[in-house]
N, C-alpha and C. Protein backbone atom coordinates (compact mmCIF):
# COMPACT_ATOMS: atom_id res chain seq x y z
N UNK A 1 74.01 74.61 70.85
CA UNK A 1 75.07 75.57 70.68
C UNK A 1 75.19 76.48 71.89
N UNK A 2 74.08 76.83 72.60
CA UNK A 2 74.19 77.71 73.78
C UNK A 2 74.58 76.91 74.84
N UNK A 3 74.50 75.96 75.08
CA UNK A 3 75.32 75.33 76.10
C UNK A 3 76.59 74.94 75.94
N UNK A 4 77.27 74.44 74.78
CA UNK A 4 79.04 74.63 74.04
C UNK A 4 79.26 76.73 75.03
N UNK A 5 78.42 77.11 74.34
CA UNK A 5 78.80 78.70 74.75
C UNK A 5 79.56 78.84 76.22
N UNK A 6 78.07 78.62 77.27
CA UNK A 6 78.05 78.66 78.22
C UNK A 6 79.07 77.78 78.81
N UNK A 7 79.43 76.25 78.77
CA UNK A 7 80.62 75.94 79.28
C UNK A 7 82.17 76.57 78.92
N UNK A 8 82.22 76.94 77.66
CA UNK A 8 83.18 77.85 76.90
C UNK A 8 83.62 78.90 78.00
N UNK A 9 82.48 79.70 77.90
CA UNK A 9 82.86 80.48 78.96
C UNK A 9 83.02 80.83 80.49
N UNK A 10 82.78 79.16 80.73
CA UNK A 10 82.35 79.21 82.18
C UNK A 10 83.80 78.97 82.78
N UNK A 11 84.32 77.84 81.47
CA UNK A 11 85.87 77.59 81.76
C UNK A 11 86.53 78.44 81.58
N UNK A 12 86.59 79.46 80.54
CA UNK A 12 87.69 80.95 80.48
C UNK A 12 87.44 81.67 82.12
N UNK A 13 86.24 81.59 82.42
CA UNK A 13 86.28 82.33 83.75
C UNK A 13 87.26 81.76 84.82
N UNK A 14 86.86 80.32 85.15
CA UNK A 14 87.65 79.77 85.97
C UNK A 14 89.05 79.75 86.02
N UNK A 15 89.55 79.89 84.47
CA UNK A 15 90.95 79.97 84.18
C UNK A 15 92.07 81.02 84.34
N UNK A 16 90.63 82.40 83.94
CA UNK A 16 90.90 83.37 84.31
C UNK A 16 90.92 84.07 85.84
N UNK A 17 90.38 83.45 86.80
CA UNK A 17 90.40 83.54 88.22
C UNK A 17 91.55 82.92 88.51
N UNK A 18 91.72 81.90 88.22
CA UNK A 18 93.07 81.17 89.02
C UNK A 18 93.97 81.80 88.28
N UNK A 19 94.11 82.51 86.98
CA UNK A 19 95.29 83.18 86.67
C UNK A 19 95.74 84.42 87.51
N UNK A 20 94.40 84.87 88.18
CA UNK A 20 94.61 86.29 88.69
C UNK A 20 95.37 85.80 90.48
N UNK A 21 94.67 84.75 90.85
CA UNK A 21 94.61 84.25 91.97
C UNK A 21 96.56 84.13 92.89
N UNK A 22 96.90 83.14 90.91
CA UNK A 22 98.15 83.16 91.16
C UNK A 22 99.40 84.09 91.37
N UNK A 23 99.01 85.28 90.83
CA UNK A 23 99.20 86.75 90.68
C UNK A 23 99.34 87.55 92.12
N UNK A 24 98.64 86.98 93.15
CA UNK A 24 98.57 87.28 94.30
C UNK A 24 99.75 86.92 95.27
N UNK A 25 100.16 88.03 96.57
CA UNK A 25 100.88 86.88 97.32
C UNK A 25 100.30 86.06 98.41
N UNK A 26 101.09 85.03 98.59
CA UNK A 26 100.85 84.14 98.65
C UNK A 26 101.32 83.90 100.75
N UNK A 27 100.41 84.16 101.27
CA UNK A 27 100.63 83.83 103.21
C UNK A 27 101.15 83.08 103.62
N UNK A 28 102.25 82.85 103.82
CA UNK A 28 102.63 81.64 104.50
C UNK A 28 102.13 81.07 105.66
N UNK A 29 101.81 79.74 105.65
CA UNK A 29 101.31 79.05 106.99
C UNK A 29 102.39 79.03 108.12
N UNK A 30 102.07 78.60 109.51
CA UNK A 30 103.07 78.08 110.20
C UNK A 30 104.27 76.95 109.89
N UNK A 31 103.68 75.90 108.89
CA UNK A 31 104.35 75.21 108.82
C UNK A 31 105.71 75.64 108.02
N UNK A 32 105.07 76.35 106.58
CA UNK A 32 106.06 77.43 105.79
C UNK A 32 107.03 77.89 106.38
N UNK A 33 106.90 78.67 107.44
CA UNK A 33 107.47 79.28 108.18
C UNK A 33 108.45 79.29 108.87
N UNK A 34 107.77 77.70 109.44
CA UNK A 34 108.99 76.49 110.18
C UNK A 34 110.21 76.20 108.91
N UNK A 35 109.63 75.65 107.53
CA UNK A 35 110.56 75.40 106.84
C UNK A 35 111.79 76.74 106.56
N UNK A 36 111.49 78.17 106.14
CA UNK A 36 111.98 78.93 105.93
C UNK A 36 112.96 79.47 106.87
N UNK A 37 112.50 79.22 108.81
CA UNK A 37 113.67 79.85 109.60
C UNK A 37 113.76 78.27 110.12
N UNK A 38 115.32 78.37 110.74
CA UNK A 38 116.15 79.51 110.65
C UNK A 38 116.95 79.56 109.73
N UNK A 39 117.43 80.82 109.21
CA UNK A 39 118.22 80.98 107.83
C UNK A 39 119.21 81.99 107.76
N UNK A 40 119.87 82.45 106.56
CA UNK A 40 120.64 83.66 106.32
C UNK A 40 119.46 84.42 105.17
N UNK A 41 119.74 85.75 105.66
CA UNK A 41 118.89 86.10 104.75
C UNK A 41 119.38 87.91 103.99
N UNK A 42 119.02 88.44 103.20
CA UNK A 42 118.97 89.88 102.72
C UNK A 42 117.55 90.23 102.96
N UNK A 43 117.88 91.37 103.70
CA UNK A 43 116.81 92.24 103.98
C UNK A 43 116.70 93.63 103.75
N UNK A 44 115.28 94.59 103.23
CA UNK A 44 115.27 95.68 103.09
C UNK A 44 114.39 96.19 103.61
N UNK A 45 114.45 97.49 104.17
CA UNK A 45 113.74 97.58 105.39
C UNK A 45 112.60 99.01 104.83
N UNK A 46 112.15 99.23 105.12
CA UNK A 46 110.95 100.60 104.39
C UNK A 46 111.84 101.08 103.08
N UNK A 47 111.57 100.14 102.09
CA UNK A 47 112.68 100.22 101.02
C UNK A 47 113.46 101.31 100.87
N UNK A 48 114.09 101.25 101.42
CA UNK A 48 116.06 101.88 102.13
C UNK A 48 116.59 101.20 102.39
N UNK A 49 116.79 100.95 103.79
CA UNK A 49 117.76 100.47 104.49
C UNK A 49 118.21 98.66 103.71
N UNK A 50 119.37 98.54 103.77
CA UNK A 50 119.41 97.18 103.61
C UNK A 50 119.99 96.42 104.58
N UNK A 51 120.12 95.29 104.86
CA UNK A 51 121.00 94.46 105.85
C UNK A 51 120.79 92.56 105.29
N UNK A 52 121.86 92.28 106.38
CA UNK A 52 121.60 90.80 106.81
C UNK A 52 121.64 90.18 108.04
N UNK A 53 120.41 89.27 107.74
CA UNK A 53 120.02 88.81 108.93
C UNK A 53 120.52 87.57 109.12
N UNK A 54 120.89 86.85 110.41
CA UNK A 54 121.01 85.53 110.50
C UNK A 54 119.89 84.87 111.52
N UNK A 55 119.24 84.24 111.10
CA UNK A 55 118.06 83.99 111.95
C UNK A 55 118.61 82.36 112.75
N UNK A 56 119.16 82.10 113.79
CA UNK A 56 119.54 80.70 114.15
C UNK A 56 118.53 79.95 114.89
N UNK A 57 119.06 78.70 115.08
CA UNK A 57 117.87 77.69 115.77
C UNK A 57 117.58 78.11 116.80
N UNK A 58 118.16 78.45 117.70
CA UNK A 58 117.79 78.74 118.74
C UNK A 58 117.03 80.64 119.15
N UNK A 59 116.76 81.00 117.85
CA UNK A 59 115.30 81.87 118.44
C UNK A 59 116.47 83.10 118.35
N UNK A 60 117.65 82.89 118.21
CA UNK A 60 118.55 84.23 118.06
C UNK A 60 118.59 85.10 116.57
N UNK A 61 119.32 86.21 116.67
CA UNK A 61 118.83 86.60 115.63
C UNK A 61 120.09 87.41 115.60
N UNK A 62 121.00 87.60 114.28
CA UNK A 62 122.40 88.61 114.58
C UNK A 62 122.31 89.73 112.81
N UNK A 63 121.77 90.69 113.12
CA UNK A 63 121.36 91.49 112.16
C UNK A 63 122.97 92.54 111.87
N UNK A 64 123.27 92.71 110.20
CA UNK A 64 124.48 93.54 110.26
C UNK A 64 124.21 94.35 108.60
N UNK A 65 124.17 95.89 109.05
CA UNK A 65 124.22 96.70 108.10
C UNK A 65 125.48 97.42 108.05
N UNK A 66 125.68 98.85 107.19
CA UNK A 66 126.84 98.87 106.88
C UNK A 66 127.08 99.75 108.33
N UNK A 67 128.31 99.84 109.11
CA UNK A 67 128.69 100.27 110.31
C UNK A 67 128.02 99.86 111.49
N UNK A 68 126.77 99.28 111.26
CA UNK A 68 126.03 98.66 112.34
C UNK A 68 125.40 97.54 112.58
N UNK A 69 125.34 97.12 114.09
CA UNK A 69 124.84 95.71 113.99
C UNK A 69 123.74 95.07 115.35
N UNK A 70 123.63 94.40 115.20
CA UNK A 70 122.27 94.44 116.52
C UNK A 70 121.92 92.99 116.62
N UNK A 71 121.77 92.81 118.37
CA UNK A 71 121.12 90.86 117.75
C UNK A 71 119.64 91.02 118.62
N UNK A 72 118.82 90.22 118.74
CA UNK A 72 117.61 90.16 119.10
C UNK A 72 116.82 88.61 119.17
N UNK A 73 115.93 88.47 119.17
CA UNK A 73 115.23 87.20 118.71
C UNK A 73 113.70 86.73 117.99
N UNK A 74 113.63 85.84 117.38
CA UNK A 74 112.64 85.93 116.54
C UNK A 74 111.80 84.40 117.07
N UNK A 75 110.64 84.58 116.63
CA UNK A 75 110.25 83.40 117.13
C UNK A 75 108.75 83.45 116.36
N UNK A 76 107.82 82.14 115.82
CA UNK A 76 106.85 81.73 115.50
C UNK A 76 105.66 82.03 116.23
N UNK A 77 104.27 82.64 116.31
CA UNK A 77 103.51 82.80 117.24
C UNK A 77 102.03 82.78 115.90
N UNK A 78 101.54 80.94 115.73
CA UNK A 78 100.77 81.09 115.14
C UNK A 78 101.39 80.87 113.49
N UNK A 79 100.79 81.74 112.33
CA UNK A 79 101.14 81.75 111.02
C UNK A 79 101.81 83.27 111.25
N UNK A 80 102.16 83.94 112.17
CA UNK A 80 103.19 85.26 112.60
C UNK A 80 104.62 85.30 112.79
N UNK A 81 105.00 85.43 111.82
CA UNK A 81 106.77 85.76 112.68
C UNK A 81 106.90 86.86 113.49
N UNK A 82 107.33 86.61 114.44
CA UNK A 82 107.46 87.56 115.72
C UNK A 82 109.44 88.17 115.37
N UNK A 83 109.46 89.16 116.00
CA UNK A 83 111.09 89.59 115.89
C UNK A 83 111.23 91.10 116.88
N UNK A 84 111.98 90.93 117.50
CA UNK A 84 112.26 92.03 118.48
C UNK A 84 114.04 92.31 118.52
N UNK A 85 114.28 93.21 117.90
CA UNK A 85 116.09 93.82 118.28
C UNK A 85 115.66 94.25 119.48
N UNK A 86 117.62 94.21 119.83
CA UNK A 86 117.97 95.04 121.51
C UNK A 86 117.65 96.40 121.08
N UNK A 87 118.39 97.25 120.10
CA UNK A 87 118.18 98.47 120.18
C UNK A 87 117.44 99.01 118.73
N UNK A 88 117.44 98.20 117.88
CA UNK A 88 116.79 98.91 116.94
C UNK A 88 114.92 98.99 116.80
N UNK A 89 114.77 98.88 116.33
CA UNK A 89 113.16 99.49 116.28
C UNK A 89 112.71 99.51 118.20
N UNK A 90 113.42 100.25 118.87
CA UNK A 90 113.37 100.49 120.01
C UNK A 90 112.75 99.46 120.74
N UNK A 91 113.62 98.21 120.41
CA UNK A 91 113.09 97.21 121.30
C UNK A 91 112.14 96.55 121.45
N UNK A 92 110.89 96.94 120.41
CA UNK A 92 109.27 96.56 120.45
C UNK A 92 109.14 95.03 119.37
N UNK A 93 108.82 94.53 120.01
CA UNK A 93 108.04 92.70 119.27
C UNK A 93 107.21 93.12 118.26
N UNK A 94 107.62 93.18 116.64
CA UNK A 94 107.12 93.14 115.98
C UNK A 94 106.20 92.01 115.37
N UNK A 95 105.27 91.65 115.08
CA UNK A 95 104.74 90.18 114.32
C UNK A 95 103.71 90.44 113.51
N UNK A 96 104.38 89.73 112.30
CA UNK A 96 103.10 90.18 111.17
C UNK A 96 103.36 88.53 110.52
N UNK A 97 102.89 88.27 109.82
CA UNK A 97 101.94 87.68 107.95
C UNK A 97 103.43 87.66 107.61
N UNK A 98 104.02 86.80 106.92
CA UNK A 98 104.77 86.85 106.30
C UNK A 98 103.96 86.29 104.80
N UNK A 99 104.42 87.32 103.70
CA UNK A 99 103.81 86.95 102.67
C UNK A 99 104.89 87.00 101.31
N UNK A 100 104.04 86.26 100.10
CA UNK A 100 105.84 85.95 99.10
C UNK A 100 105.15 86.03 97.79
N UNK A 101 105.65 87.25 97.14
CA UNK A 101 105.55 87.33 96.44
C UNK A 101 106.88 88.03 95.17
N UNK A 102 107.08 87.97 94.07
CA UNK A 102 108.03 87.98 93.09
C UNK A 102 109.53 87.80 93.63
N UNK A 103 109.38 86.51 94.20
CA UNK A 103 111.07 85.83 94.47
C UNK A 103 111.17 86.59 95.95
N UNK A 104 110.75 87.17 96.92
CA UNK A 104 111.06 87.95 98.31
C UNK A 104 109.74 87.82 98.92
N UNK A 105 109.72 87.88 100.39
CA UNK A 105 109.28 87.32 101.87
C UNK A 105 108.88 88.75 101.99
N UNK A 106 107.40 89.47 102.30
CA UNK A 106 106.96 90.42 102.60
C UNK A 106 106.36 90.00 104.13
N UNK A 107 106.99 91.14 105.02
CA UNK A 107 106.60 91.23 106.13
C UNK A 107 106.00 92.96 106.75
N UNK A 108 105.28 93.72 107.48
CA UNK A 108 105.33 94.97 107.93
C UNK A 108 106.70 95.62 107.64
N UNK A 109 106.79 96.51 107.18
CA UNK A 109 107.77 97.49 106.12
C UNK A 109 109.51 96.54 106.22
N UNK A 110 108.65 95.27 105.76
CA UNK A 110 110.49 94.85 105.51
C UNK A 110 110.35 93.81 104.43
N UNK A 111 111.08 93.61 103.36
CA UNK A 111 111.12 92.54 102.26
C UNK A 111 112.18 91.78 102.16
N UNK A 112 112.72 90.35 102.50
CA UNK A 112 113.90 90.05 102.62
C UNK A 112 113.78 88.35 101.81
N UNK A 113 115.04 87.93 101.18
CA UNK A 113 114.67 86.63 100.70
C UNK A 113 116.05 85.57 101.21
N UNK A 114 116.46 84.38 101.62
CA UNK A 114 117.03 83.44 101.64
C UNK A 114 118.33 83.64 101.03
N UNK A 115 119.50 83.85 101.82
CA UNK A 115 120.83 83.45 100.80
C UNK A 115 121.65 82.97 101.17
């Protein structure tokens, strides 16, 4: 009977880890990454700002919020999306983790998903 126990509960554990596991977000690899750009997308930026992005094949990038608009380029470096505007976030190469969790693409203070 103590060993029925012990597998009993050895499996609730395991079940219960991968339940929590799944709960997590989830990093996208490089390859992910590749599949996801280039795209159209909604984006929100230090949850405020909103916009859309068009991310194209060729590494361009044409961003448009309301009265304003900006293009730049984005590019893969690793499992990192890289992204640099002309004038907005003053020009600096951002690259982080893109990570996904409840239906939206978490990146350094921006959350945006596919449309």
């Amino acid at each position: 009977m103590n060993k029925l126990l012990v597998v009993s509960l050895a499996t609730f554990l395991a079940v219960t880890a991968q339940s929590a596991r799944s709960d997590e977000p989830i990093v996208l690899s490089q390859a992910e990454l590749g599949e996801l750009f280039p795209g159209k997308f909604h984006a929100v930026v230090n949850s405020m700002v909103t916009l859309d992005i068009s991310a194209k094949r060729d590494g361009v990038l044409v961003g448009q919020m309301a009265g304003d608009s900006d293009q730049g380029r984005w590019s893969l470096k690793g499992n990192k999306l890289c992204v640099v505007w002309s004038s907005w976030m003053d020009g600096k190469v951002s690259c982080s983790r893109v990570k996904e969790a409840d239906g939206w693409y978490h990146g350094i203070g921006v959350k945006f998903r596919k449309i």
